[in-house]
Protein backbone atom coordinates (compact mmCIF):
# COMPACT_ATOMS: atom_id res chain seq x y z
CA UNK A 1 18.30 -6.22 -6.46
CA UNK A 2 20.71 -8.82 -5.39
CA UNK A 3 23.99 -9.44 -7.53
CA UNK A 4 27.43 -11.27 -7.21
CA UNK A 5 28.77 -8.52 -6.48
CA UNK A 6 26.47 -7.31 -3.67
CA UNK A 7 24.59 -10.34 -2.35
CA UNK A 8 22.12 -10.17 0.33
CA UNK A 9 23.03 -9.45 4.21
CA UNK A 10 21.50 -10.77 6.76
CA UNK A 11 20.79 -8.70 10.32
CA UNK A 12 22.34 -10.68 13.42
CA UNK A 13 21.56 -9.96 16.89
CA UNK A 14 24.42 -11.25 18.94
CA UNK A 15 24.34 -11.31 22.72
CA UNK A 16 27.04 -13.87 23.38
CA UNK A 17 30.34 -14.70 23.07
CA UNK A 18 30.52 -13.20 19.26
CA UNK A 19 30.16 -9.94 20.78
CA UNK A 20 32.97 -6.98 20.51
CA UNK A 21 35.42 -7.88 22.84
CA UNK A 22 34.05 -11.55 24.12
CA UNK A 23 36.22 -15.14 23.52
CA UNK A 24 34.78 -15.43 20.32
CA UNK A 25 34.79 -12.13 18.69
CA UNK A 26 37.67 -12.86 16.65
CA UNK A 27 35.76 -14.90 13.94
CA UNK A 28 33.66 -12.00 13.43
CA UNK A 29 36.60 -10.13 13.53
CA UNK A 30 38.39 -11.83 10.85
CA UNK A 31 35.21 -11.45 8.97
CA UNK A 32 34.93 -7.77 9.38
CA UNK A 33 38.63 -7.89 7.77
CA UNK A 34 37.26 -10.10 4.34
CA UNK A 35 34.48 -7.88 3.97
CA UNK A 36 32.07 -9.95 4.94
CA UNK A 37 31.02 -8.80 8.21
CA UNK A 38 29.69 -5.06 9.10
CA UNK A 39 29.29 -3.73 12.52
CA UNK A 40 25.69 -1.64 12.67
CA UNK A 41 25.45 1.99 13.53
CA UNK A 42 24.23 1.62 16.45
CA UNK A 43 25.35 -1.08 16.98
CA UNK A 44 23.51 -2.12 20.09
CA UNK A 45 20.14 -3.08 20.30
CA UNK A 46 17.23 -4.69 22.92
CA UNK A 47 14.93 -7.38 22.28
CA UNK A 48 11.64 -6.21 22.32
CA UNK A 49 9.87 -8.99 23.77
CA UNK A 50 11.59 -10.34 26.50
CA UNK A 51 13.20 -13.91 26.34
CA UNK A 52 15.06 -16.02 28.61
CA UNK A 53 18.51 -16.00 28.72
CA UNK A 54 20.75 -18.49 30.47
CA UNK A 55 23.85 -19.44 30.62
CA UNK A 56 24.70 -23.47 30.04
CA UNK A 57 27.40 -25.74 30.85
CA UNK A 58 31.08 -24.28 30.27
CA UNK A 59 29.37 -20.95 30.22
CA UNK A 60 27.92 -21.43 26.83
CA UNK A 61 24.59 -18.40 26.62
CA UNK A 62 21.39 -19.20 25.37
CA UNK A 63 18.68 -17.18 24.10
CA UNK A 64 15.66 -19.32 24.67
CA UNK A 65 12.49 -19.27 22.13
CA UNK A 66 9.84 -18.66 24.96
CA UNK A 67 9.15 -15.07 24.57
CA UNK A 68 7.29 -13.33 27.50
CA UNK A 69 8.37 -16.63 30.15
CA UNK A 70 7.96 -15.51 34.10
CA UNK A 71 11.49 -14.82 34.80
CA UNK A 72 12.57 -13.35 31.13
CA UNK A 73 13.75 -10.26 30.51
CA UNK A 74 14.57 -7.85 27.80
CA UNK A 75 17.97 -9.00 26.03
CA UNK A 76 20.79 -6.61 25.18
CA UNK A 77 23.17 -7.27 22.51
CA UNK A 78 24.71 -6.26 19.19
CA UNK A 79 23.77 -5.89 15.37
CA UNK A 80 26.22 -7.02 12.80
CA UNK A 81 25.53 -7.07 9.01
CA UNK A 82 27.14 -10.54 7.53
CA UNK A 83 27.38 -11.89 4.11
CA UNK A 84 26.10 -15.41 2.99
CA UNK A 85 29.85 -16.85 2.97
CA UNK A 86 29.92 -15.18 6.91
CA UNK A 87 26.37 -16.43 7.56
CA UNK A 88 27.24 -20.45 7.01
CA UNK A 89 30.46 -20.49 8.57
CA UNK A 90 28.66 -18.67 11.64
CA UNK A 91 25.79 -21.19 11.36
CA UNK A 92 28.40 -23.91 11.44
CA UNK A 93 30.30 -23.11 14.40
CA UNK A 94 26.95 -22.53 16.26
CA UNK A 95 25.63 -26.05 15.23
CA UNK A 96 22.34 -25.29 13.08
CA UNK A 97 22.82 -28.21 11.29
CA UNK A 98 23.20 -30.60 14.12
CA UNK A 99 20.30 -28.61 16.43
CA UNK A 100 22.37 -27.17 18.85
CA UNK A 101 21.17 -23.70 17.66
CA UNK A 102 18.53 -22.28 15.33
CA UNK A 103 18.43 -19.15 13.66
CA UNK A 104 14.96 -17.34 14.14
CA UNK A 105 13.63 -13.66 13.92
CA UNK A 106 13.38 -11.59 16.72
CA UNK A 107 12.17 -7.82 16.98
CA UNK A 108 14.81 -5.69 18.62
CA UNK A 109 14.84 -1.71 19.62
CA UNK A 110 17.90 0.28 18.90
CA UNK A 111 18.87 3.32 20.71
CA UNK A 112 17.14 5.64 18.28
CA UNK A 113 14.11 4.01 19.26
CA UNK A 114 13.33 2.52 15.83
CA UNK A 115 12.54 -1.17 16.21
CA UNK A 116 13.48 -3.83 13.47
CA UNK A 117 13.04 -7.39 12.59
CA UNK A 118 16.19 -9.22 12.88
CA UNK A 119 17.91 -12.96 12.84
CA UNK A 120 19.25 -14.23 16.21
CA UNK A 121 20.66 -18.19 17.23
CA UNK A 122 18.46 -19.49 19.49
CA UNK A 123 18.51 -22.94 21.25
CA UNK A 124 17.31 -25.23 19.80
CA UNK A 125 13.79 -25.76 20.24
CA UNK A 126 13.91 -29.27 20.96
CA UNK A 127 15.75 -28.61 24.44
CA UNK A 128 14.69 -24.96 25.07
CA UNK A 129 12.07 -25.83 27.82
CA UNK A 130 14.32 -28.40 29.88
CA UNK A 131 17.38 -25.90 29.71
CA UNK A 132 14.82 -23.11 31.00
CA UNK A 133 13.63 -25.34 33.78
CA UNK A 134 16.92 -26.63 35.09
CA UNK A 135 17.75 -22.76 35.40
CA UNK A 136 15.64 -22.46 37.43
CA UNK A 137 13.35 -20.63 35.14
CA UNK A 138 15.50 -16.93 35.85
CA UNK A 139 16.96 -15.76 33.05
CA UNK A 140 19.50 -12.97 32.63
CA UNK A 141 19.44 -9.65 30.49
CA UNK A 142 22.94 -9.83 29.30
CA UNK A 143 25.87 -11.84 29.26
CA UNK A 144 28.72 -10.31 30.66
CA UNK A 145 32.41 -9.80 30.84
CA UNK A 146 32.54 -11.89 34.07
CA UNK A 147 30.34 -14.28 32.70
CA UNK A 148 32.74 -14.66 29.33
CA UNK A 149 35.58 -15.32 31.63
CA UNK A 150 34.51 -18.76 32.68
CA UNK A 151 33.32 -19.74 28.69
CA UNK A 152 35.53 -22.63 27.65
CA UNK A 153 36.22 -22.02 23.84
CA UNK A 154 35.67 -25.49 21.56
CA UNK A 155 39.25 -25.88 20.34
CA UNK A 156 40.15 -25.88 24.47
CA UNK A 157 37.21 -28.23 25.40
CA UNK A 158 38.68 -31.73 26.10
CA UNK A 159 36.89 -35.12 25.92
CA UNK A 160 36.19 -35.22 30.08
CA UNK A 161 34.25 -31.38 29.35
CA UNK A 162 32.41 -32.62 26.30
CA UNK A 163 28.81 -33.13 27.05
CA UNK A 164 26.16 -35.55 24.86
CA UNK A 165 24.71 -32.66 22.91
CA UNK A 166 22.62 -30.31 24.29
CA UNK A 167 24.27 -31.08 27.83
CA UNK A 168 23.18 -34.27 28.56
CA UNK A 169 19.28 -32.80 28.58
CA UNK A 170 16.89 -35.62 28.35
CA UNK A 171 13.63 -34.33 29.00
């Protein structure tokens, strides 16, 4: 039963930049601070099904919804546990409202071999098949350290780096 006290999480799966240690890992961490944010036990976890992932213009990741593609793999991440406040402020900075991402459930295996139904961000379907096609249609398993070291955070994008939304992607 959901109260005011204890209102209802929501499972992420986060294989970006909001993982431990990545450039944007300090909102969640500020988060874990309030209470509102919970790392899993374990904490890391495999899709299932195997998705594109790709990595976009100022090194921006994207899980893509087209499970199974030729040239997906299996995607490695993280679990969190986030509170409703956490959960809109998290679906602000990845754009929900304005269809840069969408939140969607995805099946993912954790080490103990147990497999649950989770929420990850996605890109937005509206651009998913032109972003997988300009990669090339290869995706990656993870994103990675070296990968994270090229991302350009928002607050240090400037107007020459800013893109028409998603990446100047017309079709």
């Amino acid at each position: 039963m959901e109260t005011d006290q204890h209102p209802k999480q929501t499972i992420l799966f986060i294989y970006g930049t909001l993982k431990k240690g990545f450039p944007n890992y300090h909102i969640l961490s500020d988060f874990i601070l309030s209470g509102d944010v919970s790392l899993l036990s374990p904490s890391t976890a495999t899709t299932t099904t195997p998705y594109p992932l790709v990595v976009g213009p100022l090194a921006v990741p994207f899980l893509l919804p087209l499970p199974s593609s030729t040239g997906s793999n299996l995607v490695s991440g993280e679990l969190v546990s986030v509170s409703p406040r956490a959960l809109s402020a998290l679906d602000d900075l990845e754009g929900v409202s304005v269809g840069h991402y969408e939140r969607r459930p995805v099946m993912v295996k954790v080490k103990d071999g147990a497999e649950v139904e989770v929420e990850a961000y996605f890109a937005h379907r509206s651009y998913a098949e032109v972003m997988w096609r300009r990669s090339g249609e290869k995706g990656i398993g993870e994103y990675t350290d070296e990968m994270a070291l090229e991302y350009v955070k928002p607050e240090e994008r400037t107007s020459d780096m800013e893109l028409p939304f998603p990446f100047g992607f017309t079709g």
